[in-house]
N, C-alpha and C. Protein backbone atom coordinates (compact mmCIF):
# COMPACT_ATOMS: atom_id res chain seq x y z
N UNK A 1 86.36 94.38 107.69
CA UNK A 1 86.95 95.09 108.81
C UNK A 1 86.37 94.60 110.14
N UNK A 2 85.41 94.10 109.97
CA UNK A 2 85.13 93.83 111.31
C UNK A 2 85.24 92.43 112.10
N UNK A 3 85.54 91.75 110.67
CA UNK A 3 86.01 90.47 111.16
C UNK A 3 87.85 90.35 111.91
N UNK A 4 88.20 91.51 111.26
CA UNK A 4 89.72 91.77 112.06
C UNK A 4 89.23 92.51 113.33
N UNK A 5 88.46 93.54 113.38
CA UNK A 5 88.13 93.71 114.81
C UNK A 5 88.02 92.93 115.96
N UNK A 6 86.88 92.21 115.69
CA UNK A 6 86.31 90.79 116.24
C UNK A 6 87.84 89.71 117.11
N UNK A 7 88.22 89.80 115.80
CA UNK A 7 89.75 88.71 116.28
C UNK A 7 90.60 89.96 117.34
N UNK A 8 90.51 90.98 116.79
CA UNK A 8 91.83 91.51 117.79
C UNK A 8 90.72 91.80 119.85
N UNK A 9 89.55 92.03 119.60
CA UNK A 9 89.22 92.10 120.52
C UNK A 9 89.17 90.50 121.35
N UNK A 10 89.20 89.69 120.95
CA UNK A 10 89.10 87.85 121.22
C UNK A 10 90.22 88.14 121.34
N UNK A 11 91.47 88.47 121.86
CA UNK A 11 93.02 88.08 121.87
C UNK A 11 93.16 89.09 122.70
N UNK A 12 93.07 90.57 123.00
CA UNK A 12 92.77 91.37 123.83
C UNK A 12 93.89 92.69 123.36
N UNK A 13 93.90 92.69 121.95
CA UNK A 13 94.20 93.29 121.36
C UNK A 13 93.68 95.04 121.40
N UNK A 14 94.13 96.00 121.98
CA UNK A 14 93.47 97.42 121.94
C UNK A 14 93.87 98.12 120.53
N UNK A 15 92.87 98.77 119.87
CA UNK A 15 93.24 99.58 118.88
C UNK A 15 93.06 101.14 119.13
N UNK A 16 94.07 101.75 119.12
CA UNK A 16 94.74 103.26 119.19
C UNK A 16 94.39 103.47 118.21
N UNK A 17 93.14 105.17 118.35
CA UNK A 17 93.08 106.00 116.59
C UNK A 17 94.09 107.08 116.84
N UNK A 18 94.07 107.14 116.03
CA UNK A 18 95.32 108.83 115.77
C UNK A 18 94.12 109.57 116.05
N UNK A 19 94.68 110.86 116.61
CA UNK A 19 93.80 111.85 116.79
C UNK A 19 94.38 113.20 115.77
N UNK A 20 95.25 112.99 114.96
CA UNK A 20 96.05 113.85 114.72
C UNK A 20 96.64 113.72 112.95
N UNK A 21 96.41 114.39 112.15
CA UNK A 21 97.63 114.14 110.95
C UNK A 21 99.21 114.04 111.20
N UNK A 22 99.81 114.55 111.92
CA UNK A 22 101.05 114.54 112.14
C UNK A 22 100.95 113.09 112.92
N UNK A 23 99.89 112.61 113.99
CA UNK A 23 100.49 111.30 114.51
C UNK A 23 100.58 110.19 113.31
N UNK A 24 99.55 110.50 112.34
CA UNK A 24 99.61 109.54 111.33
C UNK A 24 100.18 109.43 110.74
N UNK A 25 101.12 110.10 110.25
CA UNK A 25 102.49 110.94 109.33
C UNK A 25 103.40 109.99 110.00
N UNK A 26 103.96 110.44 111.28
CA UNK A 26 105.02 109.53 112.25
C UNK A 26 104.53 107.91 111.84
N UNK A 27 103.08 107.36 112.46
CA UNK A 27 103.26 105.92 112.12
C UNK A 27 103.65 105.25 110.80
N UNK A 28 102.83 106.11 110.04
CA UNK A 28 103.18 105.83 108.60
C UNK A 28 104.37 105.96 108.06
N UNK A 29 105.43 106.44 108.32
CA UNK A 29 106.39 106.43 108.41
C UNK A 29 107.06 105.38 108.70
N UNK A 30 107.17 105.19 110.27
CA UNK A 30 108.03 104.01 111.36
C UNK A 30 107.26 102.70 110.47
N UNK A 31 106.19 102.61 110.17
CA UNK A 31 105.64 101.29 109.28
C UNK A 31 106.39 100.84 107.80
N UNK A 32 106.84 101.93 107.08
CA UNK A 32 107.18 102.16 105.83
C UNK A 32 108.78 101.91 106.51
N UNK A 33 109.37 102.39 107.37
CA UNK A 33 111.07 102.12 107.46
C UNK A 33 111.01 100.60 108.03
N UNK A 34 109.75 100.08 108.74
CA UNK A 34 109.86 98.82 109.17
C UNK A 34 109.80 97.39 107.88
N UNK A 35 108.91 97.87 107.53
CA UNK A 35 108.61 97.17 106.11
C UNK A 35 109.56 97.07 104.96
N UNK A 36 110.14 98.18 104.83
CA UNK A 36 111.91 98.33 104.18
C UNK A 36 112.65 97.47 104.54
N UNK A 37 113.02 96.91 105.87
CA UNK A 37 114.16 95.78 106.20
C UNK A 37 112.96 94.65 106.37
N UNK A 38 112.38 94.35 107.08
CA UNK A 38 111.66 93.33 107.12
C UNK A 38 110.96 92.42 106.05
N UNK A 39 110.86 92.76 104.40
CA UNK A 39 110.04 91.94 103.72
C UNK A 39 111.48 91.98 102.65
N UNK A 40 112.82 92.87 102.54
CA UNK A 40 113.61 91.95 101.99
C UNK A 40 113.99 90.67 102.40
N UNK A 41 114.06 90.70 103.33
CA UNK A 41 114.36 89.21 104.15
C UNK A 41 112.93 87.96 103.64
N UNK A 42 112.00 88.44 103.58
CA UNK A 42 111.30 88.03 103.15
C UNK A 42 111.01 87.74 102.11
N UNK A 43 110.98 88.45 101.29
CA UNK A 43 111.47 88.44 99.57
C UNK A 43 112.35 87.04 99.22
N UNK A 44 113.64 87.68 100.06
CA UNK A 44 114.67 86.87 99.67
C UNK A 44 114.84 85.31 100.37
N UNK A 45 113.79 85.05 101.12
CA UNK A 45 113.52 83.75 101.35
C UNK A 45 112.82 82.81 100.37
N UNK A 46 111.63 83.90 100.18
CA UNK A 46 110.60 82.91 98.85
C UNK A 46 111.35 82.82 97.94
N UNK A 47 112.54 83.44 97.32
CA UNK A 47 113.16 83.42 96.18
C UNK A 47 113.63 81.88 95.88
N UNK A 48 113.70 81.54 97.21
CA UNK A 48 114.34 79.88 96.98
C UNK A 48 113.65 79.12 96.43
N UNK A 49 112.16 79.72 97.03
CA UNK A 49 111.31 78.81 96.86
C UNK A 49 110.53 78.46 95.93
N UNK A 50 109.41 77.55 95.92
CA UNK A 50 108.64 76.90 94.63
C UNK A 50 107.93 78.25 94.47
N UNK A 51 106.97 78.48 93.56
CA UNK A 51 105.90 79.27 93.42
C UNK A 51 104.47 78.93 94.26
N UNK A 52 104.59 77.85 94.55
CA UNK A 52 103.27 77.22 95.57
C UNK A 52 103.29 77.34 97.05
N UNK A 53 104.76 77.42 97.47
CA UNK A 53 105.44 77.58 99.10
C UNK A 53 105.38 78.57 99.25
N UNK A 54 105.18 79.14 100.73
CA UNK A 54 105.39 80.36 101.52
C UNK A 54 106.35 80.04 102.51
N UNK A 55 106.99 80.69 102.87
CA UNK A 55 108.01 80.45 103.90
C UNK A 55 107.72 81.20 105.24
N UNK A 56 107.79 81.13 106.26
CA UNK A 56 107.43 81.30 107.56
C UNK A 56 108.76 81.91 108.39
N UNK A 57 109.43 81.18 107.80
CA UNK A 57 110.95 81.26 108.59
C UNK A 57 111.28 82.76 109.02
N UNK A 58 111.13 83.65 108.06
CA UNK A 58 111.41 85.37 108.54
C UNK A 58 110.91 85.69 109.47
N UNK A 59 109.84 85.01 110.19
CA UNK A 59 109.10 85.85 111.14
C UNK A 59 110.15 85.86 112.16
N UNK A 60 110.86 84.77 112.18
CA UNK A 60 111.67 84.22 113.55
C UNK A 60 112.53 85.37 113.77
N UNK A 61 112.94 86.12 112.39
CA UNK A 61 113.96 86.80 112.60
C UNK A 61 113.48 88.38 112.63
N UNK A 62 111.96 88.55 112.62
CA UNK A 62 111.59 89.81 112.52
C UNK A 62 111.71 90.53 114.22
N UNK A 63 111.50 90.13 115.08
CA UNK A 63 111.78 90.66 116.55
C UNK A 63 113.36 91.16 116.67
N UNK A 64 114.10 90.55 116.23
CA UNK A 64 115.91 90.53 115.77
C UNK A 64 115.20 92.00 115.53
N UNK A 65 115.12 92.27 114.06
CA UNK A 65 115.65 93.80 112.75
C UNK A 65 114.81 94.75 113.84
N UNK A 66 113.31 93.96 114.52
CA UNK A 66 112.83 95.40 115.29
C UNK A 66 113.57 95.87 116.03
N UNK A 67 114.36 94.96 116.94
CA UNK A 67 115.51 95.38 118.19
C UNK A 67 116.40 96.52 117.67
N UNK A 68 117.22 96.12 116.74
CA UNK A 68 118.29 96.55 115.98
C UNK A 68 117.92 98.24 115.23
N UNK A 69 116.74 97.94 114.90
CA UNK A 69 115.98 99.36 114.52
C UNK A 69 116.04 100.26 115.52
N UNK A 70 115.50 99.75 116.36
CA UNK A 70 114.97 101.02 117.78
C UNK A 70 116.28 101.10 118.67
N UNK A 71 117.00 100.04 118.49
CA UNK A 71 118.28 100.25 119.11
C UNK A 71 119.70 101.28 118.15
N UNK A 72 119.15 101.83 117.27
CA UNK A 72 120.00 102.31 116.14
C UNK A 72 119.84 104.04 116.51
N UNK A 73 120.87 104.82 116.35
CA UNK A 73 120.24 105.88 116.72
C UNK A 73 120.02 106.93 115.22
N UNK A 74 118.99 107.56 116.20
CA UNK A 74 118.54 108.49 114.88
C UNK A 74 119.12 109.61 114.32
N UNK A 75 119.17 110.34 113.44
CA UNK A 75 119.92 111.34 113.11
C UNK A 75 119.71 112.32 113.59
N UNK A 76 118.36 112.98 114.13
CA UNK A 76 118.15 114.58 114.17
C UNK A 76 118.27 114.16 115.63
N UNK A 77 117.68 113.11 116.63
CA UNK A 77 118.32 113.33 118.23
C UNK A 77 119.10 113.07 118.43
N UNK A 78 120.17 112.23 117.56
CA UNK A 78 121.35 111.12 117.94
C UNK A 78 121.27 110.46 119.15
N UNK A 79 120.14 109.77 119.48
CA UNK A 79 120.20 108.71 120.49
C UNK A 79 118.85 107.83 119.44
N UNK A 80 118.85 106.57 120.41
CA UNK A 80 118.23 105.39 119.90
C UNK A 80 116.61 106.00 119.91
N UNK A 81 115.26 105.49 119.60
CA UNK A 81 114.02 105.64 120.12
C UNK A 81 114.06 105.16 121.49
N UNK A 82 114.52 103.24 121.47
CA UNK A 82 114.07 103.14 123.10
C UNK A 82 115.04 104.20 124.00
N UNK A 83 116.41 104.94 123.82
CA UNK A 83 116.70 105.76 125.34
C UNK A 83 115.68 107.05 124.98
N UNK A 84 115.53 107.52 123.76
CA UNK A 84 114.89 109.09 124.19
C UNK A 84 113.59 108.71 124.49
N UNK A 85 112.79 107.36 124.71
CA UNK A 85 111.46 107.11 125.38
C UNK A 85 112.00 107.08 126.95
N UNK A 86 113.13 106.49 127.53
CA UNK A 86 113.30 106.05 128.86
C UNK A 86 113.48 107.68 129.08
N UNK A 87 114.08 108.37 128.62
CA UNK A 87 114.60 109.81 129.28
C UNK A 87 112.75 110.74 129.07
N UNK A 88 111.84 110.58 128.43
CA UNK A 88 110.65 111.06 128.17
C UNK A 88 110.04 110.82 129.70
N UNK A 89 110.00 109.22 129.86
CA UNK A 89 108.93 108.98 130.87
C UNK A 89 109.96 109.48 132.26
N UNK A 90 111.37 109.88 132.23
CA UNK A 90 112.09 110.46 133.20
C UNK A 90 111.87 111.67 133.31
N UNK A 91 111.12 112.38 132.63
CA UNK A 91 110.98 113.77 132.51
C UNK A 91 111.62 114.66 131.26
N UNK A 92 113.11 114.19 131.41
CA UNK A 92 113.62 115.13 130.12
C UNK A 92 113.46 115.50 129.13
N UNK A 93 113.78 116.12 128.43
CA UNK A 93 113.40 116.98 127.40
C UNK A 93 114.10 116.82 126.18
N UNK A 94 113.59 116.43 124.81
CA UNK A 94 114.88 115.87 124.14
C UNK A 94 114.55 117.14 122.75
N UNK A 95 115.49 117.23 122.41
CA UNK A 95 116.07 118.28 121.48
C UNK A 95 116.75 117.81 119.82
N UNK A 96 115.93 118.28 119.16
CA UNK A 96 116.08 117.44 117.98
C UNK A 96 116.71 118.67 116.63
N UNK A 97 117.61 118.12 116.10
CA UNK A 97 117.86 119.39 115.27
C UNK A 97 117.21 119.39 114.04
N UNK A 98 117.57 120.41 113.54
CA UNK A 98 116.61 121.07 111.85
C UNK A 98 116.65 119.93 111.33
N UNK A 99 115.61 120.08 110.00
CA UNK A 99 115.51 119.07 109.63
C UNK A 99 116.60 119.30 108.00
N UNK A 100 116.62 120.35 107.81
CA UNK A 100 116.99 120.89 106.41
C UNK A 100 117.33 122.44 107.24
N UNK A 101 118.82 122.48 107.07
CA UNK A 101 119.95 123.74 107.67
C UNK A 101 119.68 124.62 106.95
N UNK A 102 119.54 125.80 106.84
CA UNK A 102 118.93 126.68 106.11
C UNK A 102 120.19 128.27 106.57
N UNK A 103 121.07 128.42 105.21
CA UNK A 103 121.80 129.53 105.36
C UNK A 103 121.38 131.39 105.50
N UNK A 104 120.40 131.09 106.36
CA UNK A 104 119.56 132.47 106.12
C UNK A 104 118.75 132.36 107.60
N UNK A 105 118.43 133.52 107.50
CA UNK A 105 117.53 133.94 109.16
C UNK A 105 116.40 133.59 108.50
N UNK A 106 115.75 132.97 109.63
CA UNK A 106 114.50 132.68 109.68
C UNK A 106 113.84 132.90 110.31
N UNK A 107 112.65 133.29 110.64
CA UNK A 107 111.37 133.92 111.09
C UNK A 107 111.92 135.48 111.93
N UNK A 108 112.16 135.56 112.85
CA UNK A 108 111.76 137.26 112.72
C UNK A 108 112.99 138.25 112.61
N UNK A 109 114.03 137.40 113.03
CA UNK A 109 115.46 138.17 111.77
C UNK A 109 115.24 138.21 110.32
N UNK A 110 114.46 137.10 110.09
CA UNK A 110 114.32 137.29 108.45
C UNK A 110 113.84 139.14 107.41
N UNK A 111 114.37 139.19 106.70
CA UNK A 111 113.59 140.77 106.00
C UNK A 111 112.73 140.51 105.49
N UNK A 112 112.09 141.56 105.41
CA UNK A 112 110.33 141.14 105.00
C UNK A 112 110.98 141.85 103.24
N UNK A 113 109.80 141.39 102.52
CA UNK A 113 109.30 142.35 101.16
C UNK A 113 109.05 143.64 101.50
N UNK A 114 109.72 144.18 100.30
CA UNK A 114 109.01 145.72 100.03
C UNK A 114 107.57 145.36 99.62
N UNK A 115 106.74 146.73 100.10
CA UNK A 115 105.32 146.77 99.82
C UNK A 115 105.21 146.15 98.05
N UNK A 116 105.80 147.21 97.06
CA UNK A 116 105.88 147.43 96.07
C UNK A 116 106.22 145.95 95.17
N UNK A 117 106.82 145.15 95.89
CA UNK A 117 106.89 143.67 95.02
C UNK A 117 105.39 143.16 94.94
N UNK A 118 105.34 142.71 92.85
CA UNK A 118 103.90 142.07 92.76
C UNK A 118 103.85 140.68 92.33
């Protein structure tokens, strides 16, 4: 680990900790949907290839799938990441719906239990 430190500080590389489980949740996430399109392409390059070759060529096209990602919009804001970041640092306020619709009141319309349930 510290020999990757070493290199990212020599390049001027900053490393961000999460301060948070939920921030780590989100990256881990956006890493796992990135890695989903990005290493089929990858996959399916070495496939051509010998067992001794690595192929390089995907990288060219990995800046492409990131664009296309963040330019895609999401389901619960229906806009892209990069506009609901431009409308963030504009001030606005973005509004995201449920995640799972739920046919029932929830929290203080909801009915409570009778005492008597054990």
């Amino acid at each position: 680990m510290g020999e990757c430190r070493d290199l990212f500080f020599r390049y001027g590389v900053r490393i961000q900790y999460a301060k948070s489980k939920r921030s780590v949740a989100i990256t881990e996430r956006d890493h796992q949907e990135f890695e989903k399109y990005t290493f089929f392409y990858q996959d399916a390059m070495d496939l051509h290839l010998p067992l001794t070759d690595r192929s390089r060529e995907w990288v060219v096209g990995l800046y492409i799938n990131d664009d296309k990602y963040n330019d895609s919009p999401m389901k619960l804001i229906h806009i892209s990441p990069n506009e609901a970041i431009k409308k963030l640092l504009e001030g606005e306020k973005i509004f995201a719906d449920l995640a799972v619709k739920h046919k029932r009141p929830i929290g203080y319309n909801e009915p409570l239990l009778s005492s008597d349930v054990k």
